[in-house]
N, C-alpha and C. Protein backbone atom coordinates (compact mmCIF):
# COMPACT_ATOMS: atom_id res chain seq x y z
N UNK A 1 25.14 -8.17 158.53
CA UNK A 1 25.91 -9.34 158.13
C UNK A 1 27.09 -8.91 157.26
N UNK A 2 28.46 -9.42 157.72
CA UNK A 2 29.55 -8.90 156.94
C UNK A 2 30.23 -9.85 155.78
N UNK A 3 30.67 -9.53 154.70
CA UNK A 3 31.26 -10.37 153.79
C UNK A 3 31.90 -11.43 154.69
N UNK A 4 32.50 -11.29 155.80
CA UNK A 4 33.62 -11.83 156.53
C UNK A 4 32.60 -13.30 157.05
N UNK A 5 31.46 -13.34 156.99
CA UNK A 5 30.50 -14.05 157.99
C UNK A 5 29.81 -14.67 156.71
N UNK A 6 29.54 -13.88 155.66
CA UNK A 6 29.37 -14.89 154.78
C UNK A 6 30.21 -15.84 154.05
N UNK A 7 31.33 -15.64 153.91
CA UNK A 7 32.46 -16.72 153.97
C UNK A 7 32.35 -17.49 154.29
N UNK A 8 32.47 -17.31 155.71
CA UNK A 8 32.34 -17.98 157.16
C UNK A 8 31.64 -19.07 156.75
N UNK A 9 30.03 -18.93 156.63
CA UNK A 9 28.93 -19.82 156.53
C UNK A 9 29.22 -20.98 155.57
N UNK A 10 29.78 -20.03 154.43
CA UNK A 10 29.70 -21.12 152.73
C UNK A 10 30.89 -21.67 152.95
N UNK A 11 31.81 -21.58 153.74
CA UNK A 11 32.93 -22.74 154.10
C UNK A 11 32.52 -23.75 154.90
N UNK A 12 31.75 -23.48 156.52
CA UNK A 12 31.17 -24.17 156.88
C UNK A 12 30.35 -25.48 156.18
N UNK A 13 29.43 -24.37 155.36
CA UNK A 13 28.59 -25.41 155.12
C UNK A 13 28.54 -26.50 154.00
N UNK A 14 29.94 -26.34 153.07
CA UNK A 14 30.06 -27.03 152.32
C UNK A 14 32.20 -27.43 152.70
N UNK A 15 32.03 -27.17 153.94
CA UNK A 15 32.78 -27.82 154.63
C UNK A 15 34.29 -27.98 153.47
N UNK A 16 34.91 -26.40 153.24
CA UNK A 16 35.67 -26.32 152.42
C UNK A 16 36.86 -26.33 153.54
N UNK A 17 38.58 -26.64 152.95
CA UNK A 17 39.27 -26.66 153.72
C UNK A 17 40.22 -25.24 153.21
N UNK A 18 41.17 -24.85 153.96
CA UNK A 18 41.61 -23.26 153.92
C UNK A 18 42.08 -23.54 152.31
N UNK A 19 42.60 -24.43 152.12
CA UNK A 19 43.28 -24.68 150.67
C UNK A 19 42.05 -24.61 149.46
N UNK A 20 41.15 -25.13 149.79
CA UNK A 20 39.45 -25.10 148.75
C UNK A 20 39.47 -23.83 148.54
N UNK A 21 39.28 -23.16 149.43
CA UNK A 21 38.75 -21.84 148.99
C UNK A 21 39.89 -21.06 148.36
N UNK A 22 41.09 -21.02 148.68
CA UNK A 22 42.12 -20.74 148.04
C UNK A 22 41.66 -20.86 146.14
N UNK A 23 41.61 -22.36 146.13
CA UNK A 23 41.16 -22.97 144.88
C UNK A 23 40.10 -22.37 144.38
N UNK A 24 39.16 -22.09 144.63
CA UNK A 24 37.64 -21.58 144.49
C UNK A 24 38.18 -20.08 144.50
N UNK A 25 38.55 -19.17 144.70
CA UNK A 25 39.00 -17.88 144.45
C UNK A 25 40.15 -18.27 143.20
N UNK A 26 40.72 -19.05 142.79
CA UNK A 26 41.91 -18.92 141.86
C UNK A 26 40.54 -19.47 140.42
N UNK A 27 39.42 -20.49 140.82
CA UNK A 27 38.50 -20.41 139.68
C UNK A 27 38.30 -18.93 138.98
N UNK A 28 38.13 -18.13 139.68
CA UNK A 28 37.65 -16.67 139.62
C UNK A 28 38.51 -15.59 139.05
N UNK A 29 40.01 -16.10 138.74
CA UNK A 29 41.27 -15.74 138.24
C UNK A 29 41.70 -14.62 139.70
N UNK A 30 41.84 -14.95 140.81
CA UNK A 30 42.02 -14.49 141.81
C UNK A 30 42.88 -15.17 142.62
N UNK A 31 44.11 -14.40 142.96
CA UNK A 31 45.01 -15.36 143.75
C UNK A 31 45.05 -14.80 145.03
N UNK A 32 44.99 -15.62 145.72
CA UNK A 32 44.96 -15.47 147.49
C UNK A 32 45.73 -16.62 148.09
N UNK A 33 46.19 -15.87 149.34
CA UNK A 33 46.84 -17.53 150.18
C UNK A 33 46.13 -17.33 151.13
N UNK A 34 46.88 -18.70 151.67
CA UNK A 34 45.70 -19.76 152.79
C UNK A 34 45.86 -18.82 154.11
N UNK A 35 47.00 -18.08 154.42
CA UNK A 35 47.10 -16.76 155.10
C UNK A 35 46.54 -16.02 155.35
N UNK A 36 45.88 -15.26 154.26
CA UNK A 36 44.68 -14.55 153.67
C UNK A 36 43.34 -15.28 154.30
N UNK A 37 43.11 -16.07 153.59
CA UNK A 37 42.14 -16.73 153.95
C UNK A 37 41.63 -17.02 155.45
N UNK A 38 42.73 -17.35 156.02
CA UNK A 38 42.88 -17.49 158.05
C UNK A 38 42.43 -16.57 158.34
N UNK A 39 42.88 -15.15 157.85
CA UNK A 39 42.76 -14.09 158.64
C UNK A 39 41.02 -13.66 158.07
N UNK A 40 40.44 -14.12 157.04
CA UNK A 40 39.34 -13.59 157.04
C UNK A 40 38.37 -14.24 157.63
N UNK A 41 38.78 -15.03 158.07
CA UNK A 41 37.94 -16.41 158.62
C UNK A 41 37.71 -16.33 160.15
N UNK A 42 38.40 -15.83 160.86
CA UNK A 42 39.00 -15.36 162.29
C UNK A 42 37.38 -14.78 162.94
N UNK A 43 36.79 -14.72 163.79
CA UNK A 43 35.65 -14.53 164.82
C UNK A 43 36.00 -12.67 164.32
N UNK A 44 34.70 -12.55 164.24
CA UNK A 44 34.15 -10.87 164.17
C UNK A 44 35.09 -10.14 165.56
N UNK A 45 35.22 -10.14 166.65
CA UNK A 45 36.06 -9.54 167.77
C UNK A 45 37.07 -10.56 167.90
N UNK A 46 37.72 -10.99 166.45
CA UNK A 46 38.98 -10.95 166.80
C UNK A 46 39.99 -9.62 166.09
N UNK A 47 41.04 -9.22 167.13
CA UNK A 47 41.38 -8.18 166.44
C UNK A 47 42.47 -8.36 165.55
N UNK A 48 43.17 -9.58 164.96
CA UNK A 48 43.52 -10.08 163.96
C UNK A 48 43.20 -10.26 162.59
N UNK A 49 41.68 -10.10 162.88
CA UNK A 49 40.77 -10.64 161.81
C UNK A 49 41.11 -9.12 160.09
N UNK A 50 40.80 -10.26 159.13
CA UNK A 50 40.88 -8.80 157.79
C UNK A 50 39.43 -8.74 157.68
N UNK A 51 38.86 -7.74 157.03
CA UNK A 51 38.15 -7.86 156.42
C UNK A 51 37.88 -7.89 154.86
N UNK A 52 37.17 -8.71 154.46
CA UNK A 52 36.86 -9.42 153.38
C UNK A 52 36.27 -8.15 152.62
N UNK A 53 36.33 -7.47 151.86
CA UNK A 53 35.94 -6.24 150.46
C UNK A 53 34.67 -7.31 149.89
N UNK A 54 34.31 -5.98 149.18
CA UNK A 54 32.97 -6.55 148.23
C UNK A 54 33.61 -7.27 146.92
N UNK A 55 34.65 -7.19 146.41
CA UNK A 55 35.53 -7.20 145.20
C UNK A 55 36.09 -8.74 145.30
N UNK A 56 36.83 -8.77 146.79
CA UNK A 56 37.18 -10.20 147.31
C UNK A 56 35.91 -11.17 147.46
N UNK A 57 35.16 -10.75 147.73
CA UNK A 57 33.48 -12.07 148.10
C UNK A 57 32.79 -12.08 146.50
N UNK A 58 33.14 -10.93 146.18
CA UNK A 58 32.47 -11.24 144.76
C UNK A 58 33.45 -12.10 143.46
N UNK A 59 34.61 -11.87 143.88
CA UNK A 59 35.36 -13.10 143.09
C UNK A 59 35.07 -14.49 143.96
N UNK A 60 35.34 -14.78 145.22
CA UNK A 60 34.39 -15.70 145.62
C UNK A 60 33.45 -17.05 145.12
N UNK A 61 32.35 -15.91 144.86
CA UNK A 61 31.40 -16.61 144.75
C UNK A 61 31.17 -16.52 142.97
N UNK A 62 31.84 -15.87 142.49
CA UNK A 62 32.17 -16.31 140.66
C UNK A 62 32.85 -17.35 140.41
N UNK A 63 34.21 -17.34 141.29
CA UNK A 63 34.55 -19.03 141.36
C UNK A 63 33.84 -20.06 142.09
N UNK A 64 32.90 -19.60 143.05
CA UNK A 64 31.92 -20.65 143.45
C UNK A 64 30.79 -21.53 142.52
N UNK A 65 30.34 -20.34 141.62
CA UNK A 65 29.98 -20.63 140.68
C UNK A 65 30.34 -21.63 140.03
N UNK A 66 31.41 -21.30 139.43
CA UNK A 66 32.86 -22.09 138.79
C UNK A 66 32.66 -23.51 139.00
N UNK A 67 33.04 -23.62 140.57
CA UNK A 67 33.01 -25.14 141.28
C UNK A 67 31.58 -25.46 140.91
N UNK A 68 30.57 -25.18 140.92
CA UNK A 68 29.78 -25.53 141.53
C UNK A 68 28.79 -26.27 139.63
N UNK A 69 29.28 -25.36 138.77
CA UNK A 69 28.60 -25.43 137.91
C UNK A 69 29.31 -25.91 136.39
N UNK A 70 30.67 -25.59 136.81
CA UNK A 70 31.43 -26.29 135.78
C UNK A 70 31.99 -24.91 134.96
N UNK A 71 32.69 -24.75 134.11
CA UNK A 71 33.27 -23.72 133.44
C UNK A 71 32.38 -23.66 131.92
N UNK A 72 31.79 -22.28 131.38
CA UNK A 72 31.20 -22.18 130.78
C UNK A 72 31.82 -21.93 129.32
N UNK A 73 31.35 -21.12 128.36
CA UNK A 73 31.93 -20.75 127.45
C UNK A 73 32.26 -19.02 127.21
N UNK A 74 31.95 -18.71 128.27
CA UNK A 74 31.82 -17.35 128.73
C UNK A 74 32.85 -16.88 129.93
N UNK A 75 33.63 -16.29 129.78
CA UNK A 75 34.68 -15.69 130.51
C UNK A 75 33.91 -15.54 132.22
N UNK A 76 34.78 -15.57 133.19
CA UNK A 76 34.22 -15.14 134.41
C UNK A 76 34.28 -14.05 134.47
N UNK A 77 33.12 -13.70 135.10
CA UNK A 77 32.58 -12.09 135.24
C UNK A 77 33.41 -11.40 136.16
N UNK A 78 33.68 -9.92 135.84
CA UNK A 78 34.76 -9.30 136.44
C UNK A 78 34.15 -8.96 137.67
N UNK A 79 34.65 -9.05 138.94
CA UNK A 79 34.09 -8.89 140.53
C UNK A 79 33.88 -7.62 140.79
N UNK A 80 31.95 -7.55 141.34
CA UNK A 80 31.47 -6.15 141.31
C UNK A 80 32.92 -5.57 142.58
N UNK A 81 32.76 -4.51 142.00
CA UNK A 81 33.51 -3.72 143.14
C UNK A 81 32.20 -2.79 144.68
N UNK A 82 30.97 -2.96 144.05
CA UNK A 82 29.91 -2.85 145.15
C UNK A 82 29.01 -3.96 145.36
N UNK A 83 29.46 -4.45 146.25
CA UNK A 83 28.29 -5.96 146.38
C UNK A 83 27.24 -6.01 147.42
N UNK A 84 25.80 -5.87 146.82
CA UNK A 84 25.01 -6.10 147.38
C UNK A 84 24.71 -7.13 148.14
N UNK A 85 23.32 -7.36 149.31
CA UNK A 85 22.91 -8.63 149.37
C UNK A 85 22.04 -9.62 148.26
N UNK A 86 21.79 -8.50 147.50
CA UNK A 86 20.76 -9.01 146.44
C UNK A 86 21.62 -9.65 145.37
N UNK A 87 22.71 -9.26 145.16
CA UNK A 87 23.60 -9.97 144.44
C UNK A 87 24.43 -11.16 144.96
N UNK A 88 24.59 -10.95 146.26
CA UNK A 88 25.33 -12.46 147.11
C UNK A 88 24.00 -13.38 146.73
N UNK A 89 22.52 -13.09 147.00
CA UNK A 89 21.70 -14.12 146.86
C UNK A 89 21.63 -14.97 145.31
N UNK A 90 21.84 -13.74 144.61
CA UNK A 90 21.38 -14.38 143.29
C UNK A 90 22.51 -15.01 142.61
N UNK A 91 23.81 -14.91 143.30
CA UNK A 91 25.10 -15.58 142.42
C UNK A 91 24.87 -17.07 143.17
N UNK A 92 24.48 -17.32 144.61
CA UNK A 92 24.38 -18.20 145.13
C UNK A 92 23.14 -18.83 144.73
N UNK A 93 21.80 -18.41 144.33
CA UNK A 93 21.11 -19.16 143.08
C UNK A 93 21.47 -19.87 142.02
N UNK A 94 22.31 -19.13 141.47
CA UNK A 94 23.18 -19.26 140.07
C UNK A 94 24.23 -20.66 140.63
N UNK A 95 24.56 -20.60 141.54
CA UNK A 95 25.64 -21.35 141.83
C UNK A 95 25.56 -23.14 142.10
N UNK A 96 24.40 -23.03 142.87
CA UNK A 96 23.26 -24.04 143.30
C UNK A 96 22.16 -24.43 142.56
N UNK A 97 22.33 -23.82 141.36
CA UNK A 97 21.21 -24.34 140.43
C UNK A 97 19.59 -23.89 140.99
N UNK A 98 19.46 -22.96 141.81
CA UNK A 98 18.18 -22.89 142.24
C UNK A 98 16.89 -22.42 141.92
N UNK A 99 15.81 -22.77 141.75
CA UNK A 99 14.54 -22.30 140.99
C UNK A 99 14.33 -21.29 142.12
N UNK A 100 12.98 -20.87 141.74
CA UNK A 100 12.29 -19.74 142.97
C UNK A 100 11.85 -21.19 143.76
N UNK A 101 11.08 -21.85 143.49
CA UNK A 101 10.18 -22.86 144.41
C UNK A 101 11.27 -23.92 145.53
N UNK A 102 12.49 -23.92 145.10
CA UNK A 102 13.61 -24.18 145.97
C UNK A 102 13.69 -23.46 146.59
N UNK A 103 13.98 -22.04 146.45
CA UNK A 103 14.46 -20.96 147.91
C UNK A 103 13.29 -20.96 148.71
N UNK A 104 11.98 -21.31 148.05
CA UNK A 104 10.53 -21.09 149.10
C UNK A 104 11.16 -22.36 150.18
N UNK A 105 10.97 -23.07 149.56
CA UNK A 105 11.27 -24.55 150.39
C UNK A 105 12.61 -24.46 151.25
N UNK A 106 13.34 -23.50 150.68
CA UNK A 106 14.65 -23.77 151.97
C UNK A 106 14.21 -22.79 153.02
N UNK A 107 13.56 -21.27 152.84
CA UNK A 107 13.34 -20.69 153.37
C UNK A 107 12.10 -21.19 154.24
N UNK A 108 11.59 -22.07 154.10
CA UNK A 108 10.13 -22.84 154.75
C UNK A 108 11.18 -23.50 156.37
N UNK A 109 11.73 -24.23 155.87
CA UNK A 109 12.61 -24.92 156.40
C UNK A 109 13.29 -23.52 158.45
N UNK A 110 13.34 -22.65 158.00
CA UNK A 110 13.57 -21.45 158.66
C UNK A 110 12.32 -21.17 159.11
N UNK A 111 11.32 -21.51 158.98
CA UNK A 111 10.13 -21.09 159.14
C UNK A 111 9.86 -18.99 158.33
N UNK A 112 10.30 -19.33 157.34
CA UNK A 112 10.17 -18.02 156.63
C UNK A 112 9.71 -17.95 155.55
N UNK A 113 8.31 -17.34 155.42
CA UNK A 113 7.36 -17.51 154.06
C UNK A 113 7.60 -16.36 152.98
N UNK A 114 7.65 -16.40 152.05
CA UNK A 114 7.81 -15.62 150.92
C UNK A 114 7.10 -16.04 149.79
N UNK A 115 6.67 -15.42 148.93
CA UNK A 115 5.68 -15.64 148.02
C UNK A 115 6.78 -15.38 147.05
N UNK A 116 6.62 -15.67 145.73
CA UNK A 116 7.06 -16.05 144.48
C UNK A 116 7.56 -14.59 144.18
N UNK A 117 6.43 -13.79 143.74
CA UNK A 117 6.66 -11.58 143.20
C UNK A 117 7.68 -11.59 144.46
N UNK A 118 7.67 -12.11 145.78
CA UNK A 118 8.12 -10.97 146.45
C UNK A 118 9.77 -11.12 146.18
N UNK A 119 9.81 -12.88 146.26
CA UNK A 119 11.29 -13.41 146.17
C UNK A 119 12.15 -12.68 144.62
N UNK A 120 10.90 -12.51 143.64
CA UNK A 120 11.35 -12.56 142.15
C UNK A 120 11.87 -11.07 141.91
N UNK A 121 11.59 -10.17 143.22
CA UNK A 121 11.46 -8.73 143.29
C UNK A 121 12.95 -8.48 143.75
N UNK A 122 13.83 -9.20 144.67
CA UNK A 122 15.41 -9.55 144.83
C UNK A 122 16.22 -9.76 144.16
N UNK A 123 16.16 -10.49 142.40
CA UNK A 123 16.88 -10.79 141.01
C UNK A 123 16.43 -9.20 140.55
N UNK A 124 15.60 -8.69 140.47
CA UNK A 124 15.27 -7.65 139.06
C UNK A 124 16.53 -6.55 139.17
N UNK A 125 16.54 -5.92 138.61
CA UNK A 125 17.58 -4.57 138.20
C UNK A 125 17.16 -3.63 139.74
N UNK A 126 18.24 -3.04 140.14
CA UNK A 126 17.59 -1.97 140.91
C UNK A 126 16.78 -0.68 140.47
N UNK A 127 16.93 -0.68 139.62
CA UNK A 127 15.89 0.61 138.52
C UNK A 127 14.58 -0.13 138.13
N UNK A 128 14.42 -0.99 138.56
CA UNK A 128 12.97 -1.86 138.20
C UNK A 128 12.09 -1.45 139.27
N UNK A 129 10.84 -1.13 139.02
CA UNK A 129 9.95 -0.59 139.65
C UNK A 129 9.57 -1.73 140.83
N UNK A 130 10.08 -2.56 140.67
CA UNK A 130 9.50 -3.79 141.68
C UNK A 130 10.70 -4.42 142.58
N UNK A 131 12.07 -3.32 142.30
CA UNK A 131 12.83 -4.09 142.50
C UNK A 131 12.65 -4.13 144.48
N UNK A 132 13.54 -5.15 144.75
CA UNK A 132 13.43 -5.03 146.52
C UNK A 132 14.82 -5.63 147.36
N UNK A 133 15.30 -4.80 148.39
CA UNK A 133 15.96 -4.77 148.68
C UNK A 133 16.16 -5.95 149.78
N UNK A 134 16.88 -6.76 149.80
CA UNK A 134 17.40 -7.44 150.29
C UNK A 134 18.29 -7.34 151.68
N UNK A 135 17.52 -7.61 152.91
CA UNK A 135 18.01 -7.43 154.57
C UNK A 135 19.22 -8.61 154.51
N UNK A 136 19.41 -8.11 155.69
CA UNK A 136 20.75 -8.81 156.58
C UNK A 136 19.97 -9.91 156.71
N UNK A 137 19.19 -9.82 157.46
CA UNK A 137 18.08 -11.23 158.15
C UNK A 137 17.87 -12.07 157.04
N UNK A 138 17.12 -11.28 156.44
CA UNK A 138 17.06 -12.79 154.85
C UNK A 138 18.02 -13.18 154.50
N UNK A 139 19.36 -12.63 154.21
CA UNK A 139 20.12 -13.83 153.88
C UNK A 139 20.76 -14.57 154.45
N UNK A 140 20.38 -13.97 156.05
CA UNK A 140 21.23 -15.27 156.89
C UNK A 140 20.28 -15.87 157.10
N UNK A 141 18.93 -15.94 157.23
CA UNK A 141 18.42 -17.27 156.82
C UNK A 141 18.17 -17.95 155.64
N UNK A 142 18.40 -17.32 154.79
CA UNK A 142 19.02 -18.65 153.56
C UNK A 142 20.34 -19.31 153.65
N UNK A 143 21.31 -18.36 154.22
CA UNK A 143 22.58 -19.20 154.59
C UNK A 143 22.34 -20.55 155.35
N UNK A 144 21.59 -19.98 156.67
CA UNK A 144 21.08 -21.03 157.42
C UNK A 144 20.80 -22.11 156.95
N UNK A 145 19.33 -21.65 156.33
CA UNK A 145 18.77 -22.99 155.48
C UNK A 145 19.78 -23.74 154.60
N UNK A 146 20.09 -23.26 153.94
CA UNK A 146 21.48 -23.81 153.22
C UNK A 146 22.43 -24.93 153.84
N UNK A 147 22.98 -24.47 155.18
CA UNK A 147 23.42 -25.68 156.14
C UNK A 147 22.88 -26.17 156.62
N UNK A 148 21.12 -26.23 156.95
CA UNK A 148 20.43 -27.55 156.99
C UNK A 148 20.38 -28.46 156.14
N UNK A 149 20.22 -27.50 155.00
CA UNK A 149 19.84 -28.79 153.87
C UNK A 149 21.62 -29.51 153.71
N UNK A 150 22.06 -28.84 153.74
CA UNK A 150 23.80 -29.71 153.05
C UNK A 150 24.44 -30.32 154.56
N UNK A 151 24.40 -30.09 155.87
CA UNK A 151 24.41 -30.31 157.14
C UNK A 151 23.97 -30.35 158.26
N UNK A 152 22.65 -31.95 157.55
CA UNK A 152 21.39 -31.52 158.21
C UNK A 152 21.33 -32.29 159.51
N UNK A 153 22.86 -33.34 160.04
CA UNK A 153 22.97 -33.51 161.37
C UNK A 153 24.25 -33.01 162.00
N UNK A 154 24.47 -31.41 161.52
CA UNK A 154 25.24 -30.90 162.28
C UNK A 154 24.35 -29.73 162.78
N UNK A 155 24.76 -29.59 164.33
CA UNK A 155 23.77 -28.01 164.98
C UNK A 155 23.80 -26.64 164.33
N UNK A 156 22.73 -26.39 164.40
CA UNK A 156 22.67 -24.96 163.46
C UNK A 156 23.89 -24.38 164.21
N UNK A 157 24.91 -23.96 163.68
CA UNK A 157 26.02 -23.18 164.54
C UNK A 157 27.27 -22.97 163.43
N UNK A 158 28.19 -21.91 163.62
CA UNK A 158 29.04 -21.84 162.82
C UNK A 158 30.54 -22.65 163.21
N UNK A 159 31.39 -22.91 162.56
CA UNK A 159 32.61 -24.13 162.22
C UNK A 159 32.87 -23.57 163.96
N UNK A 160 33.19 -24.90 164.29
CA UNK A 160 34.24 -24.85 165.74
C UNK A 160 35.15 -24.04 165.68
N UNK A 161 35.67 -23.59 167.29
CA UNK A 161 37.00 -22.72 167.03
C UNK A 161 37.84 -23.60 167.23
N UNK A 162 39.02 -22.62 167.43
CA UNK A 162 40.52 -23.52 167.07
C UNK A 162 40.74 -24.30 168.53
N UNK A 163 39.93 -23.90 169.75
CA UNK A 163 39.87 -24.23 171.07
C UNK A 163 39.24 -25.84 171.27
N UNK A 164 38.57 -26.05 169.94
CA UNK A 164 37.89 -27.11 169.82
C UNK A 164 38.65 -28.92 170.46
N UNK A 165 40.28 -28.94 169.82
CA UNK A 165 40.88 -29.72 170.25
C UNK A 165 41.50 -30.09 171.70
N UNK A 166 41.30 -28.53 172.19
CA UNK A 166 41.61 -28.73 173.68
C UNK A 166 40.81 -29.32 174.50
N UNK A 167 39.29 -29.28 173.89
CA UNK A 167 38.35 -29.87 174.93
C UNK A 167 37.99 -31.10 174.60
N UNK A 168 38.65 -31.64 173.24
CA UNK A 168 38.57 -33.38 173.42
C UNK A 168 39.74 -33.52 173.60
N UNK A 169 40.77 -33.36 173.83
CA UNK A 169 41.91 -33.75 175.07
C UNK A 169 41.53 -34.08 176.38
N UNK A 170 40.84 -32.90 176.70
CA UNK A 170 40.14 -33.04 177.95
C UNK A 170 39.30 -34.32 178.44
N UNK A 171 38.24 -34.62 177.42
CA UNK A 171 37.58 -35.13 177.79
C UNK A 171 38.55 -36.96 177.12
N UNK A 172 39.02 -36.78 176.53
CA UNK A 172 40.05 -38.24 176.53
C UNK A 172 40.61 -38.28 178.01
N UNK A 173 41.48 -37.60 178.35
CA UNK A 173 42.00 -37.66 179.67
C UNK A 173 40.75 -37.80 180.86
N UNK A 174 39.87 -37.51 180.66
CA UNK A 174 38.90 -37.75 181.71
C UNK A 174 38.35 -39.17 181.10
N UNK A 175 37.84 -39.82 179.78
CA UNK A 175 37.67 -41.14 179.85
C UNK A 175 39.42 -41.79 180.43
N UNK A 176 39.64 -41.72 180.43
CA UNK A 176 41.21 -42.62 180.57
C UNK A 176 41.43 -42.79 181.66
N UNK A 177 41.02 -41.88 182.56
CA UNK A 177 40.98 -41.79 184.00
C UNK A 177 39.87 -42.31 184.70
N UNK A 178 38.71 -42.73 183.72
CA UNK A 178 37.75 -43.50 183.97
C UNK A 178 37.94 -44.64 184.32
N UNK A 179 38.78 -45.42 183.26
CA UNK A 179 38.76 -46.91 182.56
C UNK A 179 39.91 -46.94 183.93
N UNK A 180 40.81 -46.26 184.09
CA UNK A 180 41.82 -46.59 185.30
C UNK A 180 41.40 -46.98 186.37
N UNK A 181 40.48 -45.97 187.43
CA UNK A 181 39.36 -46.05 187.92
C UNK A 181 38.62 -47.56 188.47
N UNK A 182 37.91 -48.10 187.06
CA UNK A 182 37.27 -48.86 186.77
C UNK A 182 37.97 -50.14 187.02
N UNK A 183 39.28 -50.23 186.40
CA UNK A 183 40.27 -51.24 186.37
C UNK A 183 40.93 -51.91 187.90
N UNK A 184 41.11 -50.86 188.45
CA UNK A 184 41.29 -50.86 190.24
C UNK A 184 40.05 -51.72 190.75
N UNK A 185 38.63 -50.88 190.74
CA UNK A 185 37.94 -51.13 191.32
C UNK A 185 38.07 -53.17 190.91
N UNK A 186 37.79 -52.96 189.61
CA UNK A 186 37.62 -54.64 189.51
C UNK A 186 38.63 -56.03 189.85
N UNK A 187 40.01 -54.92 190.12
CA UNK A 187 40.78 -55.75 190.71
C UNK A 187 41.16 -56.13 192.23
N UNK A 188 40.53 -55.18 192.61
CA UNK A 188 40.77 -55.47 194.27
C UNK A 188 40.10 -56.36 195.16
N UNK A 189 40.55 -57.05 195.89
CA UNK A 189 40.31 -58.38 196.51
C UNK A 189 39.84 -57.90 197.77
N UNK A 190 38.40 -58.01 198.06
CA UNK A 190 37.73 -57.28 199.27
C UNK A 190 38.05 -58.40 200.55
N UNK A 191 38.63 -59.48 200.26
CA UNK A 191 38.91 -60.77 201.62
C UNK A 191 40.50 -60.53 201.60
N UNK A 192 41.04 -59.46 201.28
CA UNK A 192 42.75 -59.61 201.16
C UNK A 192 43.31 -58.82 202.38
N UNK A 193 43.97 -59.48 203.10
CA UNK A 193 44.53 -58.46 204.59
C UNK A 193 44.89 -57.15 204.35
N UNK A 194 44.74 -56.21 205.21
CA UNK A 194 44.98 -54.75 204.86
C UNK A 194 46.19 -54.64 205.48
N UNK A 195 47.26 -56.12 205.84
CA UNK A 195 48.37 -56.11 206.10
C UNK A 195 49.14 -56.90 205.03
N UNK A 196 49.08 -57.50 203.82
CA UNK A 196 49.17 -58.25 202.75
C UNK A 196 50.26 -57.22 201.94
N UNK A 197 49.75 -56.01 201.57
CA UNK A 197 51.13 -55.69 200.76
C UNK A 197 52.62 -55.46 202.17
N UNK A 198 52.09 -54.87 203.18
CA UNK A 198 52.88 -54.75 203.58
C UNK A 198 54.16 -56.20 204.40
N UNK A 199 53.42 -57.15 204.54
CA UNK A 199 53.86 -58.19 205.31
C UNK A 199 54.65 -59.00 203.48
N UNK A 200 54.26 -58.88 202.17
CA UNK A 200 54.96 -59.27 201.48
C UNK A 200 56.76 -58.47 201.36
N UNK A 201 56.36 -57.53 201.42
CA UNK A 201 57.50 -56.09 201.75
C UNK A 201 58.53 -56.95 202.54
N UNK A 202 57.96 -57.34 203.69
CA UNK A 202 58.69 -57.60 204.73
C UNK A 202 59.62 -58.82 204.44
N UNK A 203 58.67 -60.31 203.77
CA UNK A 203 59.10 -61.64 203.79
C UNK A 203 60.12 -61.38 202.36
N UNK A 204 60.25 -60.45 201.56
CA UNK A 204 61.02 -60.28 200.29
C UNK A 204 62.21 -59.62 200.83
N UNK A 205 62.32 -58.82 202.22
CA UNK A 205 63.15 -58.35 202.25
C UNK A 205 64.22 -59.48 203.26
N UNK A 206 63.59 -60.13 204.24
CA UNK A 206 64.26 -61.15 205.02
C UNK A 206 64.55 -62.34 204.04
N UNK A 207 64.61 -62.70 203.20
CA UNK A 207 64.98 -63.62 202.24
C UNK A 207 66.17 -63.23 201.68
N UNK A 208 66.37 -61.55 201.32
CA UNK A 208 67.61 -61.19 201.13
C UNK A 208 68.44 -61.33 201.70
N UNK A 209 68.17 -60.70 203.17
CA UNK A 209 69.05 -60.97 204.00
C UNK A 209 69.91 -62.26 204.25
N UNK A 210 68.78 -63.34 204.15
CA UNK A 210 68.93 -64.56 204.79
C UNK A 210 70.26 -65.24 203.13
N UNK A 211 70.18 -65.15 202.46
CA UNK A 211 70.94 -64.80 201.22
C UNK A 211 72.52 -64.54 201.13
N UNK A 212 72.24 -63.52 201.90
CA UNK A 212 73.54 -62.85 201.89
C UNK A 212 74.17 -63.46 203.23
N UNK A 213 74.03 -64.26 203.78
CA UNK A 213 74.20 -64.64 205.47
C UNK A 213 75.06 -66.30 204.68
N UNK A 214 74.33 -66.66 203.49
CA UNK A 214 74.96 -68.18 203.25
C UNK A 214 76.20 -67.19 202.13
């Protein structure tokens, strides 16, 4: 899982717009443009795409914090320059206000069980005899869980692409062509001569004539 994808998710799922996160990195005393931002946001095989540093996700989610928790009396913490997963989890604890018995419950939600030591073993120091390392897999299913609980009738799936508007064009132009359709059918007169438009043609045009003769 790449910084670039965890972005990804926490925009999704709290449905930030390119300018938010802009904002939410400037909490963090970090300035970025919405430029920036596009390009980190961009599909993993796109070859446009930047990638997002540990330094950039970790100011991030210090101004996520920020948003999320209000400004303290304590300076924002300077952005690790090595960012773990164990540290994306626990700033996003921090951020969300979350107990241990919340992450059980979001992680339940995923169908993913964890016991209390094992979860509590992910916060400790890495020099802690208990400490535990934190997979790719676990935290994209807490991401996951995360956009159930905050977008819990949108499909587990990440933000639409930019292709998204072309295919409700599409499908407007195909209702529209419905209702047209529809409109014909209900107007046509099944007892009307299948010589009727043409014999009106005819009597509109001998009237002219007859017109021009007085």
């Amino acid at each position: 899982m790449t910084n670039n994808d965890v972005l990804r998710r926490l925009r999704y799922t709290f449905q930030f717009k390119d300018q938010q996160v802009v904002n939410v990195f400037a909490l963090a005393n970090r300035q970025v443009t919405v430029q920036q931002v596009i390009a980190w946001l961009k599909p993993d095989d796109d070859a446009e795409i930047l990638p997002l540093s540990d330094s950039e996700l970790a100011s991030f989610l210090n101004g996520f914090i920020v948003e999320k928790r209000g400004r303290s009396d304590k300076p924002v913490p300077t952005p690790e320059k090595q960012l773990t997963k164990n540290l994306i989890l626990k700033k996003l604890k921090i951020a969300l206000n979350l107990t241990s018995d919340d992450i059980i419950a979001l992680l339940a939600k995923m169908d993913v069980t964890i016991g209390n030591a094992e979860l509590t073993a992910f916060f400790r120091k890495p020099e802690h005899k208990n400490y535990r390392h934190c997979k790719s897999q676990f935290l994209r299913n807490f991401l996951m869980a995360l956009q159930l609980t905050h977008r819990p009738n949108v499909e587990n799936k990440p933000a639409k692409t930019q292709s998204e508007p072309r295919h409700k064009t599409t499908n407007n132009v195909q209702h529209t062509k419905a209702k047209h359709q529809t409109a014909k059918k209900r107007y046509d007169n099944p007892n009307a001569s299948p010589y009727a438009t043409f014999e009106k043609k005819t009597e509109r045009k001998v009237l002219s004539i007859k017109g021009k003769n007085k």
